[in-house]
PDB file of N, CA and C in Angstrom:
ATOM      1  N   UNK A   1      87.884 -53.797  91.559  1.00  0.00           N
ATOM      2  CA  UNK A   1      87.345 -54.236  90.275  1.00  0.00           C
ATOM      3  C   UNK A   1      86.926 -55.712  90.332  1.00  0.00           C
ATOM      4  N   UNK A   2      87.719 -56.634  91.075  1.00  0.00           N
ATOM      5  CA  UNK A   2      87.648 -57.598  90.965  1.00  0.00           C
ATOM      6  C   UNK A   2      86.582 -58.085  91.826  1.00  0.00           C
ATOM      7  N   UNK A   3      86.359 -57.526  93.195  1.00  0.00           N
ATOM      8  CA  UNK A   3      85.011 -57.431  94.034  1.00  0.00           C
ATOM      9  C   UNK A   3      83.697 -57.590  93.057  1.00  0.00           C
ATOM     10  N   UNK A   4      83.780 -56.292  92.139  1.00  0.00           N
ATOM     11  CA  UNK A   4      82.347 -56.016  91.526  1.00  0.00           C
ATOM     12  C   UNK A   4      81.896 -57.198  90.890  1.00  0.00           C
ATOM     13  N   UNK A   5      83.390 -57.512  90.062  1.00  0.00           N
ATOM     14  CA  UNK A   5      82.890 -58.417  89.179  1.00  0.00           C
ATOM     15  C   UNK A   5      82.743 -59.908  89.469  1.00  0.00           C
ATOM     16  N   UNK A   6      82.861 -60.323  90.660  1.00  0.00           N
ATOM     17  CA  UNK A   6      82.399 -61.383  91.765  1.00  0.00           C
ATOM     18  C   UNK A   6      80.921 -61.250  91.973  1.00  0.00           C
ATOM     19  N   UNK A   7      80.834 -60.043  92.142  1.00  0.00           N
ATOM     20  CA  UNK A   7      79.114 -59.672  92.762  1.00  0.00           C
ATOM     21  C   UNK A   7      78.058 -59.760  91.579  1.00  0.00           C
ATOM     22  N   UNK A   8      78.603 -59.355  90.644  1.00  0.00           N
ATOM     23  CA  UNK A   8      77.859 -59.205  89.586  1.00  0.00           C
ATOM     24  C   UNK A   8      77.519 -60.863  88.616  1.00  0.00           C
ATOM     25  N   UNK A   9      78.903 -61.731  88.828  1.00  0.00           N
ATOM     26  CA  UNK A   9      78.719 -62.874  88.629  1.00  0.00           C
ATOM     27  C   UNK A   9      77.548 -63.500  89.751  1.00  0.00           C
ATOM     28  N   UNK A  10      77.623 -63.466  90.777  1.00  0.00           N
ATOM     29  CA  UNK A  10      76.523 -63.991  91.642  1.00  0.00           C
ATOM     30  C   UNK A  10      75.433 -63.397  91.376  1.00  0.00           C
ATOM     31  N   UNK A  11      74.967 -62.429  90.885  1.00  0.00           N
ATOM     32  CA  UNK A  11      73.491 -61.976  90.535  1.00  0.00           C
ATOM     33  C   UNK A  11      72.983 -62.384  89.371  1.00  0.00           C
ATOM     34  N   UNK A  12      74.041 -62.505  88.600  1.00  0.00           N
ATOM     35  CA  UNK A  12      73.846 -63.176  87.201  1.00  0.00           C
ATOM     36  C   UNK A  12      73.432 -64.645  87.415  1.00  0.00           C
ATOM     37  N   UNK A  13      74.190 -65.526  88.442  1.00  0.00           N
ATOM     38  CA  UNK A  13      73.816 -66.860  88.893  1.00  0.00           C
ATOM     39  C   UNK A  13      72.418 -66.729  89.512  1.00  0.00           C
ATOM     40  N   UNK A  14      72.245 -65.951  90.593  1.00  0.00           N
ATOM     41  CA  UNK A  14      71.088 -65.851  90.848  1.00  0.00           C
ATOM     42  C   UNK A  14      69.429 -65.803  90.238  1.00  0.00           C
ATOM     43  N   UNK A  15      69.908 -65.178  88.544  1.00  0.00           N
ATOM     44  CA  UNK A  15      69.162 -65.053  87.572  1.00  0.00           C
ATOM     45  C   UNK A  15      69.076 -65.914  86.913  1.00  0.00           C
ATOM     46  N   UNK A  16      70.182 -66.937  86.707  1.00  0.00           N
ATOM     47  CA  UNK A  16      70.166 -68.362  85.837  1.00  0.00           C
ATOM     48  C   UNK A  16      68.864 -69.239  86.178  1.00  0.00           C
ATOM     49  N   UNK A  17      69.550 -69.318  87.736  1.00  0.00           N
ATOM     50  CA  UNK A  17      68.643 -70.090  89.075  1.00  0.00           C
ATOM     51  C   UNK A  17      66.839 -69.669  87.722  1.00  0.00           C
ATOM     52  N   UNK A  18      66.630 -68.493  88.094  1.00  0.00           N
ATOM     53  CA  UNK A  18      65.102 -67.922  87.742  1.00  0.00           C
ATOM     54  C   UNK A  18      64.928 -68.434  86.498  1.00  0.00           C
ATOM     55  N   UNK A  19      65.730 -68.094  85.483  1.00  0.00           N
ATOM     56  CA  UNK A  19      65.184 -68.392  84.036  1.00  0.00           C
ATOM     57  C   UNK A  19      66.574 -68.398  83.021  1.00  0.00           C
ATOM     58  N   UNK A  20      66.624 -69.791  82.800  1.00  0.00           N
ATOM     59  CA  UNK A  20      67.412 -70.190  82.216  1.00  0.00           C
ATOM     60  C   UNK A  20      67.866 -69.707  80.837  1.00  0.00           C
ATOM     61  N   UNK A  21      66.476 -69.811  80.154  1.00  0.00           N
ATOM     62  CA  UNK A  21      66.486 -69.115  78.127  1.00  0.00           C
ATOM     63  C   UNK A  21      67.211 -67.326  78.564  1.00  0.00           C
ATOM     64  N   UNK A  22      66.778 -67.043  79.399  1.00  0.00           N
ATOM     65  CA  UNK A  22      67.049 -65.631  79.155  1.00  0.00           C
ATOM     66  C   UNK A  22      68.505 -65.138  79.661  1.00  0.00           C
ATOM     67  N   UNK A  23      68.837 -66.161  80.598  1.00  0.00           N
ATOM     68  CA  UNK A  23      70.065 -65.662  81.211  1.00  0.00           C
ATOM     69  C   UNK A  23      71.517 -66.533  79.899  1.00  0.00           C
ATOM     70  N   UNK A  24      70.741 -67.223  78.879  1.00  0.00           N
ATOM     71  CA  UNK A  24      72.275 -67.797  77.981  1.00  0.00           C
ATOM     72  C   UNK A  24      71.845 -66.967  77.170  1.00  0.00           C
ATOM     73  N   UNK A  25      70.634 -66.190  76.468  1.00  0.00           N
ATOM     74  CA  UNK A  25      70.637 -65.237  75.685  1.00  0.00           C
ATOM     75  C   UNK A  25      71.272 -64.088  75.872  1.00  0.00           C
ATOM     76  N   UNK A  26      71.387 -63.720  77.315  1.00  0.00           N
ATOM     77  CA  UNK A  26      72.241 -62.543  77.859  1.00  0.00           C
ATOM     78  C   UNK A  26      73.826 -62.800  77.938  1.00  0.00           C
ATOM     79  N   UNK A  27      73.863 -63.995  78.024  1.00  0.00           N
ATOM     80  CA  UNK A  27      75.451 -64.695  78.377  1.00  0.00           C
ATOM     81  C   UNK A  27      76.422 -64.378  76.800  1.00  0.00           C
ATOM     82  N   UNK A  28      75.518 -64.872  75.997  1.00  0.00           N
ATOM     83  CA  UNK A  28      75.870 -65.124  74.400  1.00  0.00           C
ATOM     84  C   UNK A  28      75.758 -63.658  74.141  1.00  0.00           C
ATOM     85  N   UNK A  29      74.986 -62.381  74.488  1.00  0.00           N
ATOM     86  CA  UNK A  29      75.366 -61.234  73.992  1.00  0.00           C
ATOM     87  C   UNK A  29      76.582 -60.844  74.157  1.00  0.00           C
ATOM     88  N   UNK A  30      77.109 -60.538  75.913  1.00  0.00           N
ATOM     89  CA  UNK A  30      77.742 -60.212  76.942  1.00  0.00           C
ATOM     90  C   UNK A  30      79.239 -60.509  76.090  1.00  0.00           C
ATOM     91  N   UNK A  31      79.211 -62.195  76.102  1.00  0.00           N
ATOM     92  CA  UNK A  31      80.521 -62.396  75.567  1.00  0.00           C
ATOM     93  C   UNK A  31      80.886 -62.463  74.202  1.00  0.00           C
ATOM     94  N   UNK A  32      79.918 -61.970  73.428  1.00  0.00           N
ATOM     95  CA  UNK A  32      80.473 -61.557  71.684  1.00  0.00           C
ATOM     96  C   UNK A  32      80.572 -59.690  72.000  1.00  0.00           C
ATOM     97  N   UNK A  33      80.030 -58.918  72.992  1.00  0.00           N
ATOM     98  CA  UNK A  33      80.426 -57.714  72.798  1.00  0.00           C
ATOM     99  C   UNK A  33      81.723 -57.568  73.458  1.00  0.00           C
ATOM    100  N   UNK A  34      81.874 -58.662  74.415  1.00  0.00           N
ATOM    101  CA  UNK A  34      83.029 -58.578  74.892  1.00  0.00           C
ATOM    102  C   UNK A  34      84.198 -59.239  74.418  1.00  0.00           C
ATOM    103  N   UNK A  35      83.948 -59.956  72.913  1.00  0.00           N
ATOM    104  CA  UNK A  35      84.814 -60.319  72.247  1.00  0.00           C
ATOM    105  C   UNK A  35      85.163 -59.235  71.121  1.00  0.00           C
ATOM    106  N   UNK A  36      84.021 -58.535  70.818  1.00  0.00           N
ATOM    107  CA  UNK A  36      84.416 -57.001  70.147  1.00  0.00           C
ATOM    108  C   UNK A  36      84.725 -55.659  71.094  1.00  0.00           C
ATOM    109  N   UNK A  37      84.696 -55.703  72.122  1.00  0.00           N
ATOM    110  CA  UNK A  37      85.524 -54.834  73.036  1.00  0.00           C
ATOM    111  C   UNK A  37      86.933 -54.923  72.711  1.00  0.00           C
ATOM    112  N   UNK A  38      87.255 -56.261  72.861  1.00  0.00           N
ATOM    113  CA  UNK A  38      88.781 -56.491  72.755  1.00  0.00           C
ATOM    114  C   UNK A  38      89.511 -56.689  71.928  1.00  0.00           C
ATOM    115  N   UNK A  39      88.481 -57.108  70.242  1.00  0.00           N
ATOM    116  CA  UNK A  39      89.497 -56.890  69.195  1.00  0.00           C
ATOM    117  C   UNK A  39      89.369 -55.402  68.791  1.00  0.00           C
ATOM    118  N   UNK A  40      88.203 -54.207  68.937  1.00  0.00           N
ATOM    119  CA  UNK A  40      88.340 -53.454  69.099  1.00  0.00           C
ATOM    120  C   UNK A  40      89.433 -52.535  69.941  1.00  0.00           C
ATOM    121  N   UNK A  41      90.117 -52.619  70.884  1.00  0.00           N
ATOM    122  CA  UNK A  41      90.779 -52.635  71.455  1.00  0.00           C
ATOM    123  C   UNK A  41      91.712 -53.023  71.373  1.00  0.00           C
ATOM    124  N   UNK A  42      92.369 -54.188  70.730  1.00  0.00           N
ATOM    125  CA  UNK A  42      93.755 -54.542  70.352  1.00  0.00           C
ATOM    126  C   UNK A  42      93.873 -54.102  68.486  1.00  0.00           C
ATOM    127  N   UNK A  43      92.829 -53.446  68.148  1.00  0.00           N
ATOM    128  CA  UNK A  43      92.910 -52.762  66.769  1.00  0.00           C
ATOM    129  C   UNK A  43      93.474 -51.107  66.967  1.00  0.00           C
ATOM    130  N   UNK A  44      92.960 -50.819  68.517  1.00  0.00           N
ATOM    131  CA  UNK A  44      93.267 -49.200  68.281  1.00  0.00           C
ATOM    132  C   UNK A  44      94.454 -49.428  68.734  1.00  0.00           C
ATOM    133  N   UNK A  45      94.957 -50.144  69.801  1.00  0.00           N
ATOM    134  CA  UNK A  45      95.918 -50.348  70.095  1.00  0.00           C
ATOM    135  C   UNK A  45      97.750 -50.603  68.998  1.00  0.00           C
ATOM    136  N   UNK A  46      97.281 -51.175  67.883  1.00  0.00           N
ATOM    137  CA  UNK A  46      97.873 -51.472  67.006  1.00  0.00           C
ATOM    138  C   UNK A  46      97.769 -50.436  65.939  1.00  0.00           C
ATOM    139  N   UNK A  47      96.840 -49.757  65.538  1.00  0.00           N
ATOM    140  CA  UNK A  47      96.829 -48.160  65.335  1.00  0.00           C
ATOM    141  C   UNK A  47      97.695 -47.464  65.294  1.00  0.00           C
ATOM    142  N   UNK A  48      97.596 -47.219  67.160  1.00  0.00           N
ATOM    143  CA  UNK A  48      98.921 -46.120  68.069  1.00  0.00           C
ATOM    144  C   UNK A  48      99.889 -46.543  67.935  1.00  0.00           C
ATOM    145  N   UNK A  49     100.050 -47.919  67.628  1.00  0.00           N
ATOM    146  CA  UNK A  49     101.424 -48.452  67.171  1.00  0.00           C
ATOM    147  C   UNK A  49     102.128 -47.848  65.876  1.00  0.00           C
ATOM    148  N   UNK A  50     101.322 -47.971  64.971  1.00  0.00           N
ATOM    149  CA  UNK A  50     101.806 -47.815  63.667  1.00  0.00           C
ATOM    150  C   UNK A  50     102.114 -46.576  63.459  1.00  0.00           C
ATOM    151  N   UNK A  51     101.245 -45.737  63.940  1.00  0.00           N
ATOM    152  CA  UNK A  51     101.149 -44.109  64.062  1.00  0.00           C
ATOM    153  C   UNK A  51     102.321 -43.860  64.778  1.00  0.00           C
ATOM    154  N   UNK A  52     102.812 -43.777  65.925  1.00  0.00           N
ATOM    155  CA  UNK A  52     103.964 -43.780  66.637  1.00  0.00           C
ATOM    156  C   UNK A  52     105.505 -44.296  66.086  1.00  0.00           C
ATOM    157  N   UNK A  53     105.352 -45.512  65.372  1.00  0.00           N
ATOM    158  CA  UNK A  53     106.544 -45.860  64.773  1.00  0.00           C
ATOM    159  C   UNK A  53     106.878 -44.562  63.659  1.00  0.00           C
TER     160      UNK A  53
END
C-alpha cells in the first residue's frame, strides 16, 4: 500500500513540475474528499458503536 502510494505521489510531482494551476486544483479536491472519507468514516464507525452498545 505504501509502495503505491509513493508512486503515485511521484507522478503527481511529476505533474506539478508540468502545470502548476491544475495540479493545486487537484490537490485541494483530493484532500477535502479525503477529509470527507474520514469523517465519513469515523461517523459510520460511531454508528456501529451506538448500535452495538
Amino acid at each position: 500500500m505504501k509502495e503505491a502510494f509513493f508512486y503515485f505521489m511521484k507522478i503527481l510531482l511529476i505533474l506539478f513540475k508540468n502545470n502548476k494551476e491544475f495540479y493545486l486544483k487537484y490537490l485541494e479536491r483530493l484532500f477535502f474528499s479525503l477529509l470527507f472519507l474520514k469523517s465519513k468514516l469515523n461517523f459510520e464507525m460511531f454508528l456501529n458503536d451506538s448500535v452495538h452498545r
